[in-house]
Protein backbone atom coordinates (compact mmCIF):
# COMPACT_ATOMS: atom_id res chain seq x y z
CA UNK A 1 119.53 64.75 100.41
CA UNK A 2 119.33 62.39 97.63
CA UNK A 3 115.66 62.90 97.67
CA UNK A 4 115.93 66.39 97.50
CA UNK A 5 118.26 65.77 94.27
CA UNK A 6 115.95 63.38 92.32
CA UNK A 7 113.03 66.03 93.23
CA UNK A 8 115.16 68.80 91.66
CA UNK A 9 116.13 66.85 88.87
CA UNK A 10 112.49 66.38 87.48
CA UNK A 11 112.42 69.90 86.22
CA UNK A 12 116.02 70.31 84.60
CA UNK A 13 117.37 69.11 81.27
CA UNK A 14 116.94 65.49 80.58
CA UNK A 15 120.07 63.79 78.15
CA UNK A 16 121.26 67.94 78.01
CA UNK A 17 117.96 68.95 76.43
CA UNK A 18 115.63 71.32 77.29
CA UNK A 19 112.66 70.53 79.45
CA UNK A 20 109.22 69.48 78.08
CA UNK A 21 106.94 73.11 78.30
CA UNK A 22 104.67 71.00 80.30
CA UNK A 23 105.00 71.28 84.14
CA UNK A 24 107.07 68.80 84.51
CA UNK A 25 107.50 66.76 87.79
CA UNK A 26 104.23 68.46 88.59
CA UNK A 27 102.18 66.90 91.51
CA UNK A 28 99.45 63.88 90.15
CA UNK A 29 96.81 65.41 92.74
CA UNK A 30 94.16 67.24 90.80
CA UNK A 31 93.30 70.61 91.22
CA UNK A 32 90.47 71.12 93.89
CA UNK A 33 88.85 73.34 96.49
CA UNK A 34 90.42 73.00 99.62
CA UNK A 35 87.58 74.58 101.36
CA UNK A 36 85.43 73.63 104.65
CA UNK A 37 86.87 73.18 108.43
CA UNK A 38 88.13 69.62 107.93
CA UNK A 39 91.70 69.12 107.01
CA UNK A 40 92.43 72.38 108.61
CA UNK A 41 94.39 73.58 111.48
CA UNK A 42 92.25 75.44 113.81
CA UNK A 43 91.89 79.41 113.11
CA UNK A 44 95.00 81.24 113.30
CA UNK A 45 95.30 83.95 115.67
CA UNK A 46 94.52 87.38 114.96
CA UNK A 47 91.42 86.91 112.80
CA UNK A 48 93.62 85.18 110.42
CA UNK A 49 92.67 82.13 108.58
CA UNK A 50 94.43 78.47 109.40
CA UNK A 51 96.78 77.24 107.02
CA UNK A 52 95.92 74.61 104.93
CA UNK A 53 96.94 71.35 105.17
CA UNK A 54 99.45 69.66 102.59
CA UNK A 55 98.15 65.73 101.97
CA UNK A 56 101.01 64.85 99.89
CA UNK A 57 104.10 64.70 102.43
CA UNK A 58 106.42 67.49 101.43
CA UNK A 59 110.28 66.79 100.62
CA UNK A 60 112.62 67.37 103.22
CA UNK A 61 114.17 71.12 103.64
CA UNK A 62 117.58 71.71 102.21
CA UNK A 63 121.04 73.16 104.40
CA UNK A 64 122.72 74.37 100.94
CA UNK A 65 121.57 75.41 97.85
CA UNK A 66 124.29 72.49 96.28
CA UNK A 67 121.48 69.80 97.90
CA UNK A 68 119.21 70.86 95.31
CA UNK A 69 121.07 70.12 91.99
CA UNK A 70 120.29 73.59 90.26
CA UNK A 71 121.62 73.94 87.02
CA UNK A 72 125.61 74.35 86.54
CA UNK A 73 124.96 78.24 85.34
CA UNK A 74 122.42 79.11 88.42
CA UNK A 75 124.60 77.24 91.15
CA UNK A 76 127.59 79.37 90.19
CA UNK A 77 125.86 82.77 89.79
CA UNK A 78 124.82 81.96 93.66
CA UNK A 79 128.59 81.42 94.36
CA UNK A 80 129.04 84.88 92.75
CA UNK A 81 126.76 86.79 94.66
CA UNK A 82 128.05 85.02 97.78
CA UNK A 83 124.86 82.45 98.20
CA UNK A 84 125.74 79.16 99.83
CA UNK A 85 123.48 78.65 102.45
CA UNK A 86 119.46 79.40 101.88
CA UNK A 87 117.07 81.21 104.23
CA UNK A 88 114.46 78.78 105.95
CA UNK A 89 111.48 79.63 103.81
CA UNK A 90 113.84 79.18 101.05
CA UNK A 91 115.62 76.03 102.10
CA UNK A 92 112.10 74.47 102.83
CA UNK A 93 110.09 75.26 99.70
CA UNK A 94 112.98 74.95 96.79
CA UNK A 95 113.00 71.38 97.02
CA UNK A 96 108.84 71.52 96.68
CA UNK A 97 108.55 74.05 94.25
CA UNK A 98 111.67 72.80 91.99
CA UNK A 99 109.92 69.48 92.02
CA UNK A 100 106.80 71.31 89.84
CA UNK A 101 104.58 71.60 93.99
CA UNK A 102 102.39 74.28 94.00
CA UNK A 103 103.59 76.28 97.42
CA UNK A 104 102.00 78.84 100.11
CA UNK A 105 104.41 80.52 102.13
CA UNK A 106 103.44 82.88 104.87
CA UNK A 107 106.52 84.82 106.27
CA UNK A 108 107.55 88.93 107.21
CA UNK A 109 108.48 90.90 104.23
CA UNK A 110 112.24 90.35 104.47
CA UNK A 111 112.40 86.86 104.97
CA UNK A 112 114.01 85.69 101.37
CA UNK A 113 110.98 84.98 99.34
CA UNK A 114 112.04 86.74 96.53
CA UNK A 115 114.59 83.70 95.93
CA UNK A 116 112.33 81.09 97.20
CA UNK A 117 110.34 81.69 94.15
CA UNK A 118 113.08 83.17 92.18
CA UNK A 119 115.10 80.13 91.51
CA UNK A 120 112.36 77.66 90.87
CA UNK A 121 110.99 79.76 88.13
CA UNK A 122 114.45 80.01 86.68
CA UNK A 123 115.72 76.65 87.09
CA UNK A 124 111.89 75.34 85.85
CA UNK A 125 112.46 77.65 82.71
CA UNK A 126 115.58 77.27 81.76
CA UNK A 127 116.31 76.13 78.41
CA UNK A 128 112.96 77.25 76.55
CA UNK A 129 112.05 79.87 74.94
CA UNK A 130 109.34 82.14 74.63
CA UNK A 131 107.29 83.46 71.48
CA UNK A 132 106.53 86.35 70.83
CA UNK A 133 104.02 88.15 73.39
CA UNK A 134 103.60 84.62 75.10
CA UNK A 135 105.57 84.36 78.51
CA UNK A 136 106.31 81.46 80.20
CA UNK A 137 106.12 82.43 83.67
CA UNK A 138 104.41 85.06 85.34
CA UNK A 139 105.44 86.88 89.09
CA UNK A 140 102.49 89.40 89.78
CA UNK A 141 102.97 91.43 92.30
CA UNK A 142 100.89 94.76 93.43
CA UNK A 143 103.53 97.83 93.63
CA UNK A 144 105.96 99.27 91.20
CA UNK A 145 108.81 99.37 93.82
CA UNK A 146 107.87 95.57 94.75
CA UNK A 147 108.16 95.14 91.02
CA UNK A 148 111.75 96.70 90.56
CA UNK A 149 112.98 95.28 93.63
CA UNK A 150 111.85 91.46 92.50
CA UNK A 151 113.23 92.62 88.72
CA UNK A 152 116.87 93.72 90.02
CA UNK A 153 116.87 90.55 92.61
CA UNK A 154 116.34 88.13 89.72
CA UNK A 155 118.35 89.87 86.99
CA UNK A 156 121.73 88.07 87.89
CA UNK A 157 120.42 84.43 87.61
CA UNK A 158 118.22 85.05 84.90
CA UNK A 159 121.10 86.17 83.28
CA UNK A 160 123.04 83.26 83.80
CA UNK A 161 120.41 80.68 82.32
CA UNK A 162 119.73 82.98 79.22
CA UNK A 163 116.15 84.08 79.95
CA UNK A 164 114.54 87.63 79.14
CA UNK A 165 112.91 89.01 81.89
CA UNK A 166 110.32 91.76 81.71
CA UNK A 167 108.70 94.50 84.09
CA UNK A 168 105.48 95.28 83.76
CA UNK A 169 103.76 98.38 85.72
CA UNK A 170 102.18 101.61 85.54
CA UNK A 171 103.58 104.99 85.54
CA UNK A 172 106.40 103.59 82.72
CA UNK A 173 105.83 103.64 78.92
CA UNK A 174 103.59 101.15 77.90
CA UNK A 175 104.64 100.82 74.41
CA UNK A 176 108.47 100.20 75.62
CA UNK A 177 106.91 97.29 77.44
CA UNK A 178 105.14 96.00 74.94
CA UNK A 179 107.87 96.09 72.26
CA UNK A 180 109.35 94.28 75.18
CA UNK A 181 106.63 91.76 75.04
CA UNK A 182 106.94 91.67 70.99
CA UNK A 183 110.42 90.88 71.27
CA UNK A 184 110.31 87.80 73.64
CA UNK A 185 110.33 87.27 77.73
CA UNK A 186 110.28 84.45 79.38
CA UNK A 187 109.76 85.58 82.56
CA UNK A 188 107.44 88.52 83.24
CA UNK A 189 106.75 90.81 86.22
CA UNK A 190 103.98 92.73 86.11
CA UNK A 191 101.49 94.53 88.57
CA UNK A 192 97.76 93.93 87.65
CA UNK A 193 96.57 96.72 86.02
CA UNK A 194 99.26 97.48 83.50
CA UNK A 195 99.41 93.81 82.92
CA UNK A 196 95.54 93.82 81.67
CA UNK A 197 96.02 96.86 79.73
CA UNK A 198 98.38 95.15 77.41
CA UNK A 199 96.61 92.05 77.26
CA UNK A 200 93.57 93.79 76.09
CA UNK A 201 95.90 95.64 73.45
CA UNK A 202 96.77 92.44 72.44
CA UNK A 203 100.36 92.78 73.37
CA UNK A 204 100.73 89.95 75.69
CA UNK A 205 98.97 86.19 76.25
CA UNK A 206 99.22 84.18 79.09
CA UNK A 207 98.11 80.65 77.42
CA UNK A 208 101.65 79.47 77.88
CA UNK A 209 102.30 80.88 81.24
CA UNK A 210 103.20 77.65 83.44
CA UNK A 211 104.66 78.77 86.17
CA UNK A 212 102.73 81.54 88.32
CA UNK A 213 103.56 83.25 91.43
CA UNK A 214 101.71 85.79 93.11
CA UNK A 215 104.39 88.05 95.46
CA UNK A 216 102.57 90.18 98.70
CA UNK A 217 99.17 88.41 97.77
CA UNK A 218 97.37 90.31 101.29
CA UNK A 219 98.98 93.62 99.53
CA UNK A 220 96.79 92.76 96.37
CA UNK A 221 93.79 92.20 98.38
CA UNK A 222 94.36 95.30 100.14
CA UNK A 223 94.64 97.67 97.32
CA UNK A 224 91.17 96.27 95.44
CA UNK A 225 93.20 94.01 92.40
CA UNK A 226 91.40 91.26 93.07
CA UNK A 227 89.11 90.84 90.15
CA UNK A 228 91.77 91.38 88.12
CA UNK A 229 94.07 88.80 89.86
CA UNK A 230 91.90 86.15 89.75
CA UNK A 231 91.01 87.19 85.76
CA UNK A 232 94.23 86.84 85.05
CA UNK A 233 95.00 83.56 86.97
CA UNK A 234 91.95 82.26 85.09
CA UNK A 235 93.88 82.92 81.98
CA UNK A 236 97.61 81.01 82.91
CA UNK A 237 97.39 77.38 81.81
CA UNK A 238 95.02 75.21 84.39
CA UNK A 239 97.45 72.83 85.26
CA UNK A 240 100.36 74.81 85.57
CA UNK A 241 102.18 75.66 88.64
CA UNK A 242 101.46 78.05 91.02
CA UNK A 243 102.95 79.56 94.28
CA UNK A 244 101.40 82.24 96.78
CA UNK A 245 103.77 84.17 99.09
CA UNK A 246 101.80 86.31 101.59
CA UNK A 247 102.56 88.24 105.06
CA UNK A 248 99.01 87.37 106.20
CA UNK A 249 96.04 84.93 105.35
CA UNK A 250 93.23 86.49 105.46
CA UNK A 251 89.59 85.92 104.23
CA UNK A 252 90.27 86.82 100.37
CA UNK A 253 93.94 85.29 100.63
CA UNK A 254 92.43 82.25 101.57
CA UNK A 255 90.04 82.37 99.03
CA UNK A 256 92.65 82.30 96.01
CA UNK A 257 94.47 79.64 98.10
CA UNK A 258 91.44 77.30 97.62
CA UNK A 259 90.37 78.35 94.17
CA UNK A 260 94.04 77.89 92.65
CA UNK A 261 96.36 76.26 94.78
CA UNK A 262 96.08 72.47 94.56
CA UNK A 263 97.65 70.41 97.64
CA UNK A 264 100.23 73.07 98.36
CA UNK A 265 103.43 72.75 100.46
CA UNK A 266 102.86 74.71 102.87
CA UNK A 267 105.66 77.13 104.89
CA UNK A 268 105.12 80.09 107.51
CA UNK A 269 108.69 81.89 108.83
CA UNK A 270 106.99 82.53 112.16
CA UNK A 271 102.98 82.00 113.43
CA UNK A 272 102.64 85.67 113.96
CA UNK A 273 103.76 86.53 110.41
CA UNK A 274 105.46 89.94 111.83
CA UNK A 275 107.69 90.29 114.75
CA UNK A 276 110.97 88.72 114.85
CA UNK A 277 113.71 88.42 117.48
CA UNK A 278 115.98 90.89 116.13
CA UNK A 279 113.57 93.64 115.64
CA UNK A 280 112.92 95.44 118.71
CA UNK A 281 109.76 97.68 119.19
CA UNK A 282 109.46 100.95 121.05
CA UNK A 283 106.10 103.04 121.51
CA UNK A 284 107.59 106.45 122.56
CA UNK A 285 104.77 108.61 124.65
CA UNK A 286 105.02 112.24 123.66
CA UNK A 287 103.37 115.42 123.65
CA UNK A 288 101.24 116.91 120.78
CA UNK A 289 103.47 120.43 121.30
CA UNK A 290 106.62 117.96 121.78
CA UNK A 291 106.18 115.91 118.60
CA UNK A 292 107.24 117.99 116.04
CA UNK A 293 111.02 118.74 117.84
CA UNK A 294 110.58 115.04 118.60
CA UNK A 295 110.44 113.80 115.18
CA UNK A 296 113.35 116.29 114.35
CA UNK A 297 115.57 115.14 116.81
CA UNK A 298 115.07 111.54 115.94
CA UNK A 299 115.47 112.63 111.51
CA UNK A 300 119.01 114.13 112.62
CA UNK A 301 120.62 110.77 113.99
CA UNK A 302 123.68 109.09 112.38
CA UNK A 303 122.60 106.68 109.62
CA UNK A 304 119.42 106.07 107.40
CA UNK A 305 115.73 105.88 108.55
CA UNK A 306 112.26 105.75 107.33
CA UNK A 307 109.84 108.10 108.42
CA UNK A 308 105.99 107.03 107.77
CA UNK A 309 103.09 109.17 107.96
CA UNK A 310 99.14 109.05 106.48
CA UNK A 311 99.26 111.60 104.02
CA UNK A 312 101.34 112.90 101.00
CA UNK A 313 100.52 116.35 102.49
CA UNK A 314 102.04 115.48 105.76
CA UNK A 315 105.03 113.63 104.19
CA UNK A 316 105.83 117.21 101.77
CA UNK A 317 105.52 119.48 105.01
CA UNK A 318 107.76 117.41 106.96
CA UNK A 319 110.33 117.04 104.19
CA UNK A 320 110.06 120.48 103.97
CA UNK A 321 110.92 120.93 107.80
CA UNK A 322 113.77 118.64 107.87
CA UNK A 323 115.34 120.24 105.22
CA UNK A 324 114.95 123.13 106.59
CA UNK A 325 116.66 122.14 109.36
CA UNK A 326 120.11 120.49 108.35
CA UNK A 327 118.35 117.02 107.51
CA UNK A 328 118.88 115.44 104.32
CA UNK A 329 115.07 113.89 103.69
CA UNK A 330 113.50 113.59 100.54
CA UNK A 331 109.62 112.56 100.12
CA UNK A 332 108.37 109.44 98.87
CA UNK A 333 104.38 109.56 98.25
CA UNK A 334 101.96 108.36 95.51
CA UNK A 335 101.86 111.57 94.21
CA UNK A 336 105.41 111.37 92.09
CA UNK A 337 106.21 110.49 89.44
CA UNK A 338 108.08 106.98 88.67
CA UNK A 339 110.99 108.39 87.68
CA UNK A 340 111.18 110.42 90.64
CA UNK A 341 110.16 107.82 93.68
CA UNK A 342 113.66 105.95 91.40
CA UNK A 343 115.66 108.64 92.22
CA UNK A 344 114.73 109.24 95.51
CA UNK A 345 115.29 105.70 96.49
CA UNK A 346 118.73 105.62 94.56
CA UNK A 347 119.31 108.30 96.64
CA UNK A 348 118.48 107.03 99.74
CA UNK A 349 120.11 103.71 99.40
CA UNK A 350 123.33 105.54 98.40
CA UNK A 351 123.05 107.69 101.36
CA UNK A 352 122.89 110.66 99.44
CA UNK A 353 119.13 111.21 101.21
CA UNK A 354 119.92 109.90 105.13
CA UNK A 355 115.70 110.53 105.63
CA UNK A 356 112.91 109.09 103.75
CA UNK A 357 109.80 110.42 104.41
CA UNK A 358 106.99 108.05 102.97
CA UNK A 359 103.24 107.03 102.94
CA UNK A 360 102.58 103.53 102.66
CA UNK A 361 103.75 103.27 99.69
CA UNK A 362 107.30 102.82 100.63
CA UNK A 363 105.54 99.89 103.31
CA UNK A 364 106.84 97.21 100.48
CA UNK A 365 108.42 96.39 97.92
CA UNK A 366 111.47 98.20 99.59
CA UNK A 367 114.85 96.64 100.70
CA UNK A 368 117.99 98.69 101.98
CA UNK A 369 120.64 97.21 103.13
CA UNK A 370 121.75 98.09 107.00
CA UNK A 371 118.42 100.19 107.51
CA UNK A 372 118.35 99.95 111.58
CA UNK A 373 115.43 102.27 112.29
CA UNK A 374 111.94 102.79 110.98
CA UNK A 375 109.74 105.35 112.72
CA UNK A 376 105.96 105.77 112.17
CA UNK A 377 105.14 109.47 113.02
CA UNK A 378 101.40 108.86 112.64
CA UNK A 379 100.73 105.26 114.02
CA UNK A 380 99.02 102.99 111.80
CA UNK A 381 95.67 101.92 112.05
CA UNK A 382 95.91 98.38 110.80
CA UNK A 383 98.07 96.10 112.23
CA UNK A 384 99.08 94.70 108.84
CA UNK A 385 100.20 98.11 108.03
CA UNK A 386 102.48 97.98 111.31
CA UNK A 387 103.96 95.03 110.08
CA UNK A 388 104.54 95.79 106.69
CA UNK A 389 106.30 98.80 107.46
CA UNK A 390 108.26 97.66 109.80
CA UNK A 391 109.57 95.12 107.48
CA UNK A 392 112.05 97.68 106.07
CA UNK A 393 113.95 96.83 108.93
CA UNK A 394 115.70 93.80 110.38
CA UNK A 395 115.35 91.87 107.15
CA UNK A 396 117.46 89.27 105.84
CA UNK A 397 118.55 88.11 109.58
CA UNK A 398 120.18 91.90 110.76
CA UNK A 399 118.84 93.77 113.86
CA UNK A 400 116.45 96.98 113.65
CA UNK A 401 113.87 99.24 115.62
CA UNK A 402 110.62 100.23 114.76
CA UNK A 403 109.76 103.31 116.72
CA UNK A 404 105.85 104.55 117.16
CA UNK A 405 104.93 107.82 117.85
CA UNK A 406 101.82 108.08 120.40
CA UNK A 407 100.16 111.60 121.72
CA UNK A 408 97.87 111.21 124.60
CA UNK A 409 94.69 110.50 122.53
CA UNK A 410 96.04 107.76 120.33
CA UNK A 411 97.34 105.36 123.23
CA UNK A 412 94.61 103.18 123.69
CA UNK A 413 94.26 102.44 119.89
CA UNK A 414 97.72 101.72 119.83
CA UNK A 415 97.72 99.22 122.80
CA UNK A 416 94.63 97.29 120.73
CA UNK A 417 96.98 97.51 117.35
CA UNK A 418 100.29 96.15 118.86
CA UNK A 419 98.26 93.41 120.40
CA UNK A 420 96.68 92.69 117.06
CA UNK A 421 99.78 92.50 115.37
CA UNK A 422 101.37 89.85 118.03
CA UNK A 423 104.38 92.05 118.97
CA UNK A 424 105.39 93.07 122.40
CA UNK A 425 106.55 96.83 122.57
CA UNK A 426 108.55 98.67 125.09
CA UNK A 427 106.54 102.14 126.43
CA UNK A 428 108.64 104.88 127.13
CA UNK A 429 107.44 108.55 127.84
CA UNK A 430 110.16 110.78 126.51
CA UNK A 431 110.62 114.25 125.77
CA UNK A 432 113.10 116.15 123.09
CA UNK A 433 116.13 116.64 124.45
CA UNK A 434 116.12 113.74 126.38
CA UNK A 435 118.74 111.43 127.18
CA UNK A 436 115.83 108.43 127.03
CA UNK A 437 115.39 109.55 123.83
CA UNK A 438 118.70 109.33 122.43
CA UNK A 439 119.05 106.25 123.88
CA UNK A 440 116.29 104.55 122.04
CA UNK A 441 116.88 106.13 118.66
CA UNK A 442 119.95 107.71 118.35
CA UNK A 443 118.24 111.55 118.12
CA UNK A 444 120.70 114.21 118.62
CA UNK A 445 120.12 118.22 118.08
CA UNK A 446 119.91 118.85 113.86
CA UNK A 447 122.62 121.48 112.65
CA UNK A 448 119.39 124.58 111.97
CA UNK A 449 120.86 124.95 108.55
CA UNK A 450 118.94 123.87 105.60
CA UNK A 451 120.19 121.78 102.94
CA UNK A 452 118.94 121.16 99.13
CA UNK A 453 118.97 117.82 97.96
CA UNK A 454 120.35 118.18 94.35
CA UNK A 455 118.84 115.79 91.61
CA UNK A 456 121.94 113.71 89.91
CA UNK A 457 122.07 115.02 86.19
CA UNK A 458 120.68 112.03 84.00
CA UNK A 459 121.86 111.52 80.09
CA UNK A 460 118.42 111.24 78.65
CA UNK A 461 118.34 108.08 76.88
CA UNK A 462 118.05 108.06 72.91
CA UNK A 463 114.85 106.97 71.11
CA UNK A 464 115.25 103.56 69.60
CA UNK A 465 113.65 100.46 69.00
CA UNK A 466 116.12 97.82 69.41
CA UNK A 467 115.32 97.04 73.18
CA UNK A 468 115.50 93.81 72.20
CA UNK A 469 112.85 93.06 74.97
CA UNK A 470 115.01 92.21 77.49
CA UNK A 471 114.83 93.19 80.84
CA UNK A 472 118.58 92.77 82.00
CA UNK A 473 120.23 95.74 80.35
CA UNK A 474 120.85 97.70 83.71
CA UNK A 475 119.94 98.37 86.98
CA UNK A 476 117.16 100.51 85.93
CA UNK A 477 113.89 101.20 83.49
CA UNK A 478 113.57 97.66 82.45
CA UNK A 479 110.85 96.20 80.64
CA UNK A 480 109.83 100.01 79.15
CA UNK A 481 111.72 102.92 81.06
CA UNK A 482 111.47 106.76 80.76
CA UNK A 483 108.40 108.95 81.27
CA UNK A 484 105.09 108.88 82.24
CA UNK A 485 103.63 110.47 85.69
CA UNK A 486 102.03 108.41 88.66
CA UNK A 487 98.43 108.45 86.60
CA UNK A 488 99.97 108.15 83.16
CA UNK A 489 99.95 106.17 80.30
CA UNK A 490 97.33 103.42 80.09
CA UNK A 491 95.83 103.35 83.52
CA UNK A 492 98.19 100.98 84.78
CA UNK A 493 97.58 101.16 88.39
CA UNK A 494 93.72 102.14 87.41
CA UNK A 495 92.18 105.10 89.47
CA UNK A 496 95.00 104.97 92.28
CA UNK A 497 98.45 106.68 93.19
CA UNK A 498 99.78 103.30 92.86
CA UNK A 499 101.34 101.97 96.17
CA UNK A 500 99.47 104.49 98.24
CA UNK A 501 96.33 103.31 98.03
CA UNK A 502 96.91 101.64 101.55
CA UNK A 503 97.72 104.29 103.28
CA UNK A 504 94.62 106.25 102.19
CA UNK A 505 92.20 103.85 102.82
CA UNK A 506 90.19 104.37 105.47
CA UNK A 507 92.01 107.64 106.58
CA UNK A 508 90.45 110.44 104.71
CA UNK A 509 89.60 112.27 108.00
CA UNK A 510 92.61 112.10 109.64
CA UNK A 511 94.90 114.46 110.16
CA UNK A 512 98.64 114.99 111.30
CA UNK A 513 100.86 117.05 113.19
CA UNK A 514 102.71 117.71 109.66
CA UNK A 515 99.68 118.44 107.74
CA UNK A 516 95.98 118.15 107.03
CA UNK A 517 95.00 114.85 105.53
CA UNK A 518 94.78 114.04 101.76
């Protein structure tokens, strides 16, 4: 452990002054491609690219987050939120990452990376301060929910060592966040496109960004922002720091792990990057005339679940049924507003909404507490897509079910997906009304009588000025709150209903029970 210590040490306060704005404690070995087939494992399964190999020796993982001499303010604000004991991707790369290591961890959404890279920009920062439009450290990540999620996760510690944070994305004001900017943050998280817009309004510069970590990196890929990922890495400072957390490595993954990652410790939660032991997986066989009742059955159980289907079409027409029917659902598509996929998912979490019905956009970036069941209505077609939204469940260690819905003609496609994605599924032909059925997901008959989900009444906040560019003042609309719809102001998610440009790739034609497709 004492190794662990001394590594830690290297990016603190030395003589109880702040740290040097250069990486400190950063690795000697120069940046380089890691490219070609030697010193790499052989190719991962699944089409997925091998992990590279680290040629410095990584330091040892830690049991408790007291092995890795954090500073006094960030160890107790752990204590507070009842952190003692890290989660393996976190207990392995701290130690790494703390010591100024670049890092590439591969693990299910769920797994604690938000930490792993949380307190290492923190505890690395701490103590300096930012100018004016100039950040220190940068956490890019490719949704606006992803965003908020990361934003309310770090708030706490941030808090603790005195730094600003910022949120970046689409869909909010962009002036708010760029008086942010103007006003100082450290730290700043930021989805691509909005991020570029205010660098090109001159609002923000990224020559003193040292510290850079790029959250759901496959997600990125996925939803076309790599140009503008790798324009803006090309901007951070060359020898900074940099850390990668991804659910899979694929071909342009593995492409920014070569290009900007230089001898990385390297971590992966599990080899299949998806399935874990306490998430179970069901594919339930039903009938096209059957599916509908089916998928009613299954909304009206006790407790919360996610529905997901292709289309925002489909999602509004099933919403629309449920409610109809005694269920409390609400939609969540790319075709709200940001204020309203807030409220929804305020409402859900509370349990105010017991039903969300989502594209893909609620696939990550998403984390409620105690969610046991996620059911995909339409199956996916990708098998990251399986994995990712299955993620919603089962995180953080607690149990959960992700439930497929097959009709006749999908069930081969389905048998090649699951095998893709390296789970192992239980096939069950049920029927509504079934006791199977009930059994497996806790479906019971819905009450027939239709409910209205009431927005909460929300003071609208007064105009002012003096946001004094932080990010920690509330749970909500940091960085630049308030209006702006899904396309608004600035082209912050350019072209796309940001977050749902997964689910609508590639799926044009297809159609659902609950609607014809986008």
């Amino acid at each position: 452990m004492n190794r662990a210590r001394s590594s830690a040490r290297s990016y603190g306060r030395s003589g109880g002054g702040a740290p040097q704005r250069s990486s400190a404690g950063r690795s000697s070995a120069p940046r380089r491609s890691q490219g070609g087939g030697s010193g790499r494992r052989p190719m991962a399964p699944q089409g997925e690219f091998a992990l590279p190999e680290t040629i410095t020796p990584p330091l040892p993982a830690v049991e408790s987050f007291d092995d890795l001499g954090l500073p006094a303010p960030l160890s107790a604000a752990l204590a507070s939120e009842g952190m003692s004991v890290p989660f393996p991707i976190q207990g392995a790369t701290l130690p790494n990452s703390l010591a100024g290591r670049d890092v590439l961890g591969r693990g299910r959404t769920g797994s604690g990376k938000t930490l792993a890279f949380g307190l290492a920009v923190l505890a690395r920062t701490a103590g300096l301060r930012a100018e004016p439009r100039q950040p220190l450290a940068l956490v890019l990540v490719p949704t606006r929910e992803l965003a908020q999620q990361v934003t309310d996760a770090l708030t706490p510690y941030a808090r603790s060592v005195r730094l600003r944070l910022a949120t970046v994305v689409g869909g909010m004001s962009i002036g708010r966040q760029a008086s942010a900017l103007r006003g100082g943050a450290e730290v700043v998280v930021a989805t691509p496109g909005r991020l570029k817009d205010l660098i090109d309004r001159g609002d923000c510069r990224l020559d003193d960004v040292a510290i850079t970590v790029l959250d759901e990196a496959d997600q990125m890929a996925d939803m076309g922002f790599m140009p503008q990922v790798t324009a803006l890495l090309d901007q951070v400072k060359p020898d900074g720091q940099r850390m990668l957390f991804s659910a899979t490595l694929d071909r342009n993954v593995d492409r920014l792990v070569r290009r900007y990652l230089s001898d990385p410790v390297v971590h992966s939660v599990d080899p299949s990057a998806g399935a874990v032991t306490t998430m179970e997986h069901h594919v339930l066989h039903v009938h096209d005339t059957d599916k509908q009742r089916t998928t009613t059955e299954i909304a009206a159980r006790e407790g919360r679940v996610i529905m997901f289907l292709d289309t925002k079409h489909a999602v509004d027409r099933l919403t629309k049924h449920l409610l109809n029917n005694g269920v409390r659902a609400a939609a969540l598509h790319g075709g709200k507003s940001q204020p309203q996929r807030t409220r929804t998912l305020d409402q859900f979490k509370t349990g105010h909404v017991t039903v969300l019905v989502a594209t893909n956009v609620a696939a990550r970036g998403i984390h409620v507490d105690s969610l046991d069941l996620v059911v995909n209505v339409d199956p996916p077609t990708d098998p990251k897509d399986y994995l990712h939204r299955g993620g919603r469940t089962a995180r953080a260690g607690e149990s959960g079910s992700v439930v497929t819905l097959v009709t006749p003609d999908q069930r081969r496609a389905m048998s090649r997906l699951t095998a893709m994605a390296g789970v192992t599924a239980t096939v069950t032909s049920v029927r509504s009304g079934e006791e199977e059925l009930t059994r497996i997901t806790g479906a019971q008959t819905p009450s027939g009588i239709p409910v209205v989900i009431s927005a909460p009444v929300v003071e609208r906040p007064r105009r002012s000025a003096s946001s004094g560019g932080s990010s920690s003042r509330g749970r909500r609309g940091r960085g630049g709150g308030g209006g702006g719809g899904e396309r608004g102001q600035g082209g912050g998610e350019r072209g796309r209903s940001t977050g749902d440009a997964s689910s609508s790739r590639g799926r044009g034609q297809r159609r659902s029970a609950f609607g014809s497709a986008a």
